[in-house]
N, C-alpha and C. Protein backbone atom coordinates (compact mmCIF):
# COMPACT_ATOMS: atom_id res chain seq x y z
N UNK A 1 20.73 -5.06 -12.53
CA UNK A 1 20.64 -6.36 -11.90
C UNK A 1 20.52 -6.16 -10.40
N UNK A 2 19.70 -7.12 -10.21
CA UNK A 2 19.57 -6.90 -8.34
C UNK A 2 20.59 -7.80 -7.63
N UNK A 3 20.49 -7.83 -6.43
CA UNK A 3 21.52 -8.63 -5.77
C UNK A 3 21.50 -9.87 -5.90
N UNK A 4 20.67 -10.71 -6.44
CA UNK A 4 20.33 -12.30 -6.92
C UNK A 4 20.66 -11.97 -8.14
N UNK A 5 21.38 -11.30 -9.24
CA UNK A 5 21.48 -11.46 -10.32
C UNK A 5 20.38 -11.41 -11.15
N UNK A 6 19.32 -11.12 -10.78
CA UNK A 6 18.28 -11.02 -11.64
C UNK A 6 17.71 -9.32 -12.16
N UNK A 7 18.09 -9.90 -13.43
CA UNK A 7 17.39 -8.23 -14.36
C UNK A 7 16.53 -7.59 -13.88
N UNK A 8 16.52 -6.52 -13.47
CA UNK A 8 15.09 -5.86 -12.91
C UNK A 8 15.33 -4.19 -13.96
N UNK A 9 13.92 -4.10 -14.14
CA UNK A 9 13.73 -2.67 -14.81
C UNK A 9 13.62 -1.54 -13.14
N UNK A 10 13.81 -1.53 -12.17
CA UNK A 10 13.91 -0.73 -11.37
C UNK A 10 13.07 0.41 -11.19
N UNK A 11 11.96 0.24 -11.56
CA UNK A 11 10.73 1.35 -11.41
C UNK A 11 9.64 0.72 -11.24
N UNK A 12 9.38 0.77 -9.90
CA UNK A 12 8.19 -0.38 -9.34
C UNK A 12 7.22 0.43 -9.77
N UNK A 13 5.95 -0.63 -9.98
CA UNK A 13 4.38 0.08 -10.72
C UNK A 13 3.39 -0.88 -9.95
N UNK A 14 2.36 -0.12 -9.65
CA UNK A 14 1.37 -1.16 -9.23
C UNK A 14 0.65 -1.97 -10.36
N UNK A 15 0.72 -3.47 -10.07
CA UNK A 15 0.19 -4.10 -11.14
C UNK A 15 -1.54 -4.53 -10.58
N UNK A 16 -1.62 -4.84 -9.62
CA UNK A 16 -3.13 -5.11 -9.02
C UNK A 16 -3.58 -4.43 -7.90
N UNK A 17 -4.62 -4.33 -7.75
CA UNK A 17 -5.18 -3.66 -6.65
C UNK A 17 -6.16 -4.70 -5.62
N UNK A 18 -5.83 -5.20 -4.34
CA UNK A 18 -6.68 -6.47 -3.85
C UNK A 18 -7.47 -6.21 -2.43
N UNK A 19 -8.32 -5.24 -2.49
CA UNK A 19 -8.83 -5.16 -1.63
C UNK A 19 -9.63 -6.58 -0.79
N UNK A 20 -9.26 -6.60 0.35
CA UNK A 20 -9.64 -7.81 1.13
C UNK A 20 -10.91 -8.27 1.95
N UNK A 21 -11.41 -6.99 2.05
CA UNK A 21 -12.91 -6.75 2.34
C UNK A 21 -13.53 -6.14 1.57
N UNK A 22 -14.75 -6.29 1.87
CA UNK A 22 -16.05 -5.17 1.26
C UNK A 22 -15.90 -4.17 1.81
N UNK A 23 -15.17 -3.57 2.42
CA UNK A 23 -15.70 -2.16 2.94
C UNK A 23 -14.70 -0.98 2.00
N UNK A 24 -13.83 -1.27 1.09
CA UNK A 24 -13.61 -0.42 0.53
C UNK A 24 -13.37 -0.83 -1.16
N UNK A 25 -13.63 0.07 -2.14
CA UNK A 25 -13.62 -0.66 -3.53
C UNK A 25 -12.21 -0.55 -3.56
N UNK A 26 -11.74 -1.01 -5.09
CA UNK A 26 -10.29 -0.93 -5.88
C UNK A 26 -9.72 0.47 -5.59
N UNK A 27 -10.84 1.57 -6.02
CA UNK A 27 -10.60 2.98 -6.60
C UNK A 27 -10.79 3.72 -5.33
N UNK A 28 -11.32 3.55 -4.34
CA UNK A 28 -11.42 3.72 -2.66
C UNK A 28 -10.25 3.32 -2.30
N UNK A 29 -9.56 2.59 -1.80
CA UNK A 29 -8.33 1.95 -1.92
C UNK A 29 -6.90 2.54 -2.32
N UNK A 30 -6.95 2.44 -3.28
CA UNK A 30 -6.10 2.83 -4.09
C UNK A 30 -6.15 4.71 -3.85
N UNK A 31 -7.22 5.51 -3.97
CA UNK A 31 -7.25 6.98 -3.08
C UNK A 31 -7.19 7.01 -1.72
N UNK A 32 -7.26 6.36 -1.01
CA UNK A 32 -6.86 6.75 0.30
C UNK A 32 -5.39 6.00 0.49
N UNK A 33 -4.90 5.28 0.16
CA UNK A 33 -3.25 4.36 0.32
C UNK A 33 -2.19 5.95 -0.56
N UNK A 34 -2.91 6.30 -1.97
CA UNK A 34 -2.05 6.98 -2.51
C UNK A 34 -2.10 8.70 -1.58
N UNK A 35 -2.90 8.94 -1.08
CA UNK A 35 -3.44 10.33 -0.28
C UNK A 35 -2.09 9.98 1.21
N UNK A 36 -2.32 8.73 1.66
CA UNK A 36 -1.45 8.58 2.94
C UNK A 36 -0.13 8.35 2.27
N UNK A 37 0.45 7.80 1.35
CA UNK A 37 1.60 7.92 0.83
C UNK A 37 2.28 8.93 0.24
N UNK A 38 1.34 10.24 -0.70
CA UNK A 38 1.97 11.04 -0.92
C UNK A 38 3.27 12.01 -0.18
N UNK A 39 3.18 12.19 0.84
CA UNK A 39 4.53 13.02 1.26
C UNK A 39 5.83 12.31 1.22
N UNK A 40 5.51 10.27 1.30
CA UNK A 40 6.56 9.79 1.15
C UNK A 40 7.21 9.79 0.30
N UNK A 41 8.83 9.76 0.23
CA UNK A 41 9.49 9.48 -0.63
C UNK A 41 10.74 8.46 -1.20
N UNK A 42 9.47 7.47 -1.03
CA UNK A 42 9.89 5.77 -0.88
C UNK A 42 9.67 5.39 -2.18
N UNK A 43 10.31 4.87 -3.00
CA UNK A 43 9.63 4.36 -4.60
C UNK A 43 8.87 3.36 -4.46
N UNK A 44 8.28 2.81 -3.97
CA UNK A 44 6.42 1.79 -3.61
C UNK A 44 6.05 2.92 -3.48
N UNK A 45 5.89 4.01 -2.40
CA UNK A 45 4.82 5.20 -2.70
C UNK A 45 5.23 5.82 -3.43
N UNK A 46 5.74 6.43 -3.90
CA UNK A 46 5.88 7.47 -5.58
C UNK A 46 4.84 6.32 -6.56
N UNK A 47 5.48 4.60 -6.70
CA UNK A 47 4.54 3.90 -7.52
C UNK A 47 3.20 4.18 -7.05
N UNK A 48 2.65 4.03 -6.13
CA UNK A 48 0.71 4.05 -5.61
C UNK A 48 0.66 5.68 -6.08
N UNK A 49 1.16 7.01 -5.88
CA UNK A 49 1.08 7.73 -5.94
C UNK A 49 0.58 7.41 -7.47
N UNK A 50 1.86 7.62 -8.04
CA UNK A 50 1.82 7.11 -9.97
C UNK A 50 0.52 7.01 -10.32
N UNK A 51 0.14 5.77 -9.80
CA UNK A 51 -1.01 4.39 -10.24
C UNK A 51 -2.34 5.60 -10.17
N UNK A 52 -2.45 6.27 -9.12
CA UNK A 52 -3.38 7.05 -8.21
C UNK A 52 -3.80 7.67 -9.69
N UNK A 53 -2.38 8.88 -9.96
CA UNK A 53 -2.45 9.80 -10.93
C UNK A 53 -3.26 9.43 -12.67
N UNK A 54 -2.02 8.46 -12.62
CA UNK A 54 -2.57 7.89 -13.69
C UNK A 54 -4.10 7.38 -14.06
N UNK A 55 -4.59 6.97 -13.40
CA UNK A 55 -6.60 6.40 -13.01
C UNK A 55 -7.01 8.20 -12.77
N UNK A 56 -6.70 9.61 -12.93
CA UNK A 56 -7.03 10.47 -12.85
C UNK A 56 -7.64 10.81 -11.02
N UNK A 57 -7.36 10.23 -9.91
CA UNK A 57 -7.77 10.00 -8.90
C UNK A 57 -7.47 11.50 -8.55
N UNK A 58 -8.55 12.10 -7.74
CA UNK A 58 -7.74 13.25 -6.86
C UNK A 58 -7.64 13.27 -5.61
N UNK A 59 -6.09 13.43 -4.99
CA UNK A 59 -6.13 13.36 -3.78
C UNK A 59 -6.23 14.25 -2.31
N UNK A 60 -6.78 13.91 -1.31
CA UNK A 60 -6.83 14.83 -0.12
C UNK A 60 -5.74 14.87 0.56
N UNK A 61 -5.05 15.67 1.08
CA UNK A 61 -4.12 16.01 1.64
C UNK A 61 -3.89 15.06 2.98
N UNK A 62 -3.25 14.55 2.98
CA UNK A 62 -2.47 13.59 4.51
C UNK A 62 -1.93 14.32 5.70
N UNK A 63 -2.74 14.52 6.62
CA UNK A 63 -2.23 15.17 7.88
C UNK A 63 -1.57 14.44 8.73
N UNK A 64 -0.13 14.57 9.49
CA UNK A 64 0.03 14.12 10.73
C UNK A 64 0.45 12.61 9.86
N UNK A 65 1.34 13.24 8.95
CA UNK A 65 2.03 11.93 8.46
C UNK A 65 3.31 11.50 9.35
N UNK A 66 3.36 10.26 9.24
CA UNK A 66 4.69 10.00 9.96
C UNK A 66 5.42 9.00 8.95
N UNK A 67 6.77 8.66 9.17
CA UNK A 67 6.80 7.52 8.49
C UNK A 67 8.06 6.61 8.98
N UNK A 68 7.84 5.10 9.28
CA UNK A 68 9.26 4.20 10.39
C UNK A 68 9.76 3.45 8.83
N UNK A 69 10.98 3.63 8.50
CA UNK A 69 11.49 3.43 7.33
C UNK A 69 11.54 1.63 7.77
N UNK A 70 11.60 0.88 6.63
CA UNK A 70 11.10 -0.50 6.43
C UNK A 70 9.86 -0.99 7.15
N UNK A 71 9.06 -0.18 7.42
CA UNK A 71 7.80 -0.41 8.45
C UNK A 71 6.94 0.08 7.57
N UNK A 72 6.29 1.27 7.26
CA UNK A 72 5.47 2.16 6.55
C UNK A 72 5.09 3.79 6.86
N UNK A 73 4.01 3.80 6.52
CA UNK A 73 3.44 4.90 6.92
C UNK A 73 1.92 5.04 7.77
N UNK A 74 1.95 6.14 8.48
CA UNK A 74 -0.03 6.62 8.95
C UNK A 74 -0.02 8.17 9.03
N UNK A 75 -1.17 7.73 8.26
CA UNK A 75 -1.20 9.60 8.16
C UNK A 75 -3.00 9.57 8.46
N UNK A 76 -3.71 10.68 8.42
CA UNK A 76 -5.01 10.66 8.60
C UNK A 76 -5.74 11.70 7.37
N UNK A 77 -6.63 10.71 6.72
CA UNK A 77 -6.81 10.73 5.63
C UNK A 77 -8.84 11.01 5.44
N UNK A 78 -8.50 12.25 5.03
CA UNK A 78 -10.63 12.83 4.91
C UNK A 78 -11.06 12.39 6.57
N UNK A 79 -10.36 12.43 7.95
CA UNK A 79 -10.62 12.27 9.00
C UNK A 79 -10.21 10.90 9.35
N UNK A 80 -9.72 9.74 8.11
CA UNK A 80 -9.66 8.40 8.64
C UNK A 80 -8.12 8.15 8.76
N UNK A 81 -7.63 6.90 9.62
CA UNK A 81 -6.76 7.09 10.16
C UNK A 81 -6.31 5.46 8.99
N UNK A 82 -4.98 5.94 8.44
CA UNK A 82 -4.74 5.32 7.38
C UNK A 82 -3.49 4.64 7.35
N UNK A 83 -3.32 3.16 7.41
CA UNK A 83 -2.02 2.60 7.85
C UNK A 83 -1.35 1.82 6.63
N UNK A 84 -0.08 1.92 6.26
CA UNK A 84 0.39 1.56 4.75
C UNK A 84 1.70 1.06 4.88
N UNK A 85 1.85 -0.64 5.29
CA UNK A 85 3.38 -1.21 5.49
C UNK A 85 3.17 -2.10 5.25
N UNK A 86 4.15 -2.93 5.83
CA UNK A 86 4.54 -4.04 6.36
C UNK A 86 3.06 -4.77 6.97
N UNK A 87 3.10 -6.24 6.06
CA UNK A 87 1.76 -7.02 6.06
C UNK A 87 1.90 -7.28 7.65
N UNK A 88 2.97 -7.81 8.59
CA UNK A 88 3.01 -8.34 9.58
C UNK A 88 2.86 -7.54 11.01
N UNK A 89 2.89 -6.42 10.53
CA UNK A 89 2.51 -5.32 11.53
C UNK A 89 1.15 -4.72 11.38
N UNK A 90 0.77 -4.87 10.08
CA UNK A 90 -0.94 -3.86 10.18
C UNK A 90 -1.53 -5.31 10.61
N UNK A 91 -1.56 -6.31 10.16
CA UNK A 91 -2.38 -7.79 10.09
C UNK A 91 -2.32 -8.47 11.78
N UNK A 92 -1.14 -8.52 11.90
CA UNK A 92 -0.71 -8.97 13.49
C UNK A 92 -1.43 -10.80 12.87
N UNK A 93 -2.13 -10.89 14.09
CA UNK A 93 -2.54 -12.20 14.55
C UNK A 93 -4.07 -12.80 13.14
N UNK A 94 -3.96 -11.67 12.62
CA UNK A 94 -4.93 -11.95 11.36
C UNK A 94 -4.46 -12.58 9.82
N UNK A 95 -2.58 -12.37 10.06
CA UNK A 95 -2.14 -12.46 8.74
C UNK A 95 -2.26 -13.65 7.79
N UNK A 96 -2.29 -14.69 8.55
CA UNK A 96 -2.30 -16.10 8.61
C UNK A 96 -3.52 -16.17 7.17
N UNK A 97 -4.37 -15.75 7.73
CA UNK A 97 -5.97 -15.77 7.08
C UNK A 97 -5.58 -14.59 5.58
N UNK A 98 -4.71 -14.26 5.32
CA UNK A 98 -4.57 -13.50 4.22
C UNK A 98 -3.44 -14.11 3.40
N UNK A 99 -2.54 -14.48 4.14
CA UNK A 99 -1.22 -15.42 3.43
C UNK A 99 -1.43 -15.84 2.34
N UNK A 100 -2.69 -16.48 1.64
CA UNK A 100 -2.50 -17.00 0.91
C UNK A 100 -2.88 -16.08 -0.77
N UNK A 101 -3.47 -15.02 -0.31
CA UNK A 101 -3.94 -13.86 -1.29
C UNK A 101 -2.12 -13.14 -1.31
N UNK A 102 -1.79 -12.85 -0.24
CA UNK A 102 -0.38 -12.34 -0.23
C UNK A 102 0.92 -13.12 -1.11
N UNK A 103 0.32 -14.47 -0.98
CA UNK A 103 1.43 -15.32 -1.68
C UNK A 103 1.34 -15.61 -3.33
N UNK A 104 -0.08 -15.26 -3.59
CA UNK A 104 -0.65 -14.86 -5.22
C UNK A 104 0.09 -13.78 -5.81
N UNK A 105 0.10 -12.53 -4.80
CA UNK A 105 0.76 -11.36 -5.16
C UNK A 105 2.24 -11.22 -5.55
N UNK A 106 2.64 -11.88 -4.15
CA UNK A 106 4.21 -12.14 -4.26
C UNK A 106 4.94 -13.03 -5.83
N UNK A 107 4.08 -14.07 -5.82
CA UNK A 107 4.39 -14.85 -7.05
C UNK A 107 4.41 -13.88 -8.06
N UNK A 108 3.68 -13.27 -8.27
CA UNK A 108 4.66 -12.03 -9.48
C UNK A 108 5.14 -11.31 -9.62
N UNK A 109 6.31 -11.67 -7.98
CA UNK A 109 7.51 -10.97 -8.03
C UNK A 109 7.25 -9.97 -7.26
N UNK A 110 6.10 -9.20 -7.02
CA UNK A 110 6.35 -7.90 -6.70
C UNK A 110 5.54 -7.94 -5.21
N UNK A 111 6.79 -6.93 -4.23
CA UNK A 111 6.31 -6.96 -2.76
C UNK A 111 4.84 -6.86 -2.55
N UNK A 112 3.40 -7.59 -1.44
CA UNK A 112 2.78 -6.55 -1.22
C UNK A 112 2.84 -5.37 -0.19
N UNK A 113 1.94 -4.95 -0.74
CA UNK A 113 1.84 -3.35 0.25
C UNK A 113 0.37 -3.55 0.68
N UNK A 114 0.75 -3.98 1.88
CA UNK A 114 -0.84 -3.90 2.98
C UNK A 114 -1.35 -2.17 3.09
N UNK A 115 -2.53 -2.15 3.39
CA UNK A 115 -3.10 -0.55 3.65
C UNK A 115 -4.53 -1.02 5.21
N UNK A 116 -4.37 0.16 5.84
CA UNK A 116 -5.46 -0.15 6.77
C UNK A 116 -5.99 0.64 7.21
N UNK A 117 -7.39 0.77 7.34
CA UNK A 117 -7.92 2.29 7.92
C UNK A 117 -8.11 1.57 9.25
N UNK A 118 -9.28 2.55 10.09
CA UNK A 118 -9.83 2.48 11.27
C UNK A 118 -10.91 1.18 11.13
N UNK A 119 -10.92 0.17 12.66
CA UNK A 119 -11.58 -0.88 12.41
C UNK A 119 -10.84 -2.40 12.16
N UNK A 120 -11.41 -3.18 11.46
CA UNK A 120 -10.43 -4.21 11.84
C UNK A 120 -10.08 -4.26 10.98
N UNK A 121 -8.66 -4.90 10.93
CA UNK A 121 -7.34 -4.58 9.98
C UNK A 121 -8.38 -5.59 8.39
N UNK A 122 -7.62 -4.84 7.37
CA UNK A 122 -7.80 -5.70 6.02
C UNK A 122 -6.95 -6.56 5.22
């Protein structure tokens, strides 16, 4: 049980994948978020990691990872520079315009996890 009393199975899984632009697919996405998350050892990244594995994805190694605990991660990923937190810090002054895809997500319960390469945020 979580702190609201509500039953939880305690092994977060990615249930959707929502890329917000065209510039990267589901399976693009989902390999570069799980490539910048791998060294973490946060259970949301172990889950993207999971998700990664499971879809048979293979990943490139994350250089020059860092990571600000309740914030996220950036690591640099096949040369791109790869950002994985907190919607209100990668989005800034853009979030507004995504809120409402974010609030789809949330409704089933489960946090999102923003991702951002180089360029303007997604």
């Amino acid at each position: 049980m979580d702190k609201t009393g509500t039953l939880a199975e305690g092994t977060p899984r990615v249930t959707d994948i929502c890329p917000l632009t065209g510039d990267l697919n589901e399976t693009e996405l989902l390999t570069l978020t799980a490539a910048a998350e791998h060294p973490s050892e946060h259970p949301l990244a172990r889950a993207v990691v999971d998700a990664a594995r499971t879809c048979g994805l293979s990943l490139a190694t994350a250089e020059g990872f860092t990571s600000a605990p309740g914030v996220g991660v950036i690591a640099t990923v096949d040369g791109r520079k790869v950002e994985v937190g907190a919607p209100a810090r990668l989005l800034g002054d853009s979030l507004d315009a995504h809120s409402a895809r974010a609030a789809t997500v949330a409704a089933g319960m489960w946090p999102p996890v923003w991702r951002r390469t180089d360029g303007p945020p997604c």
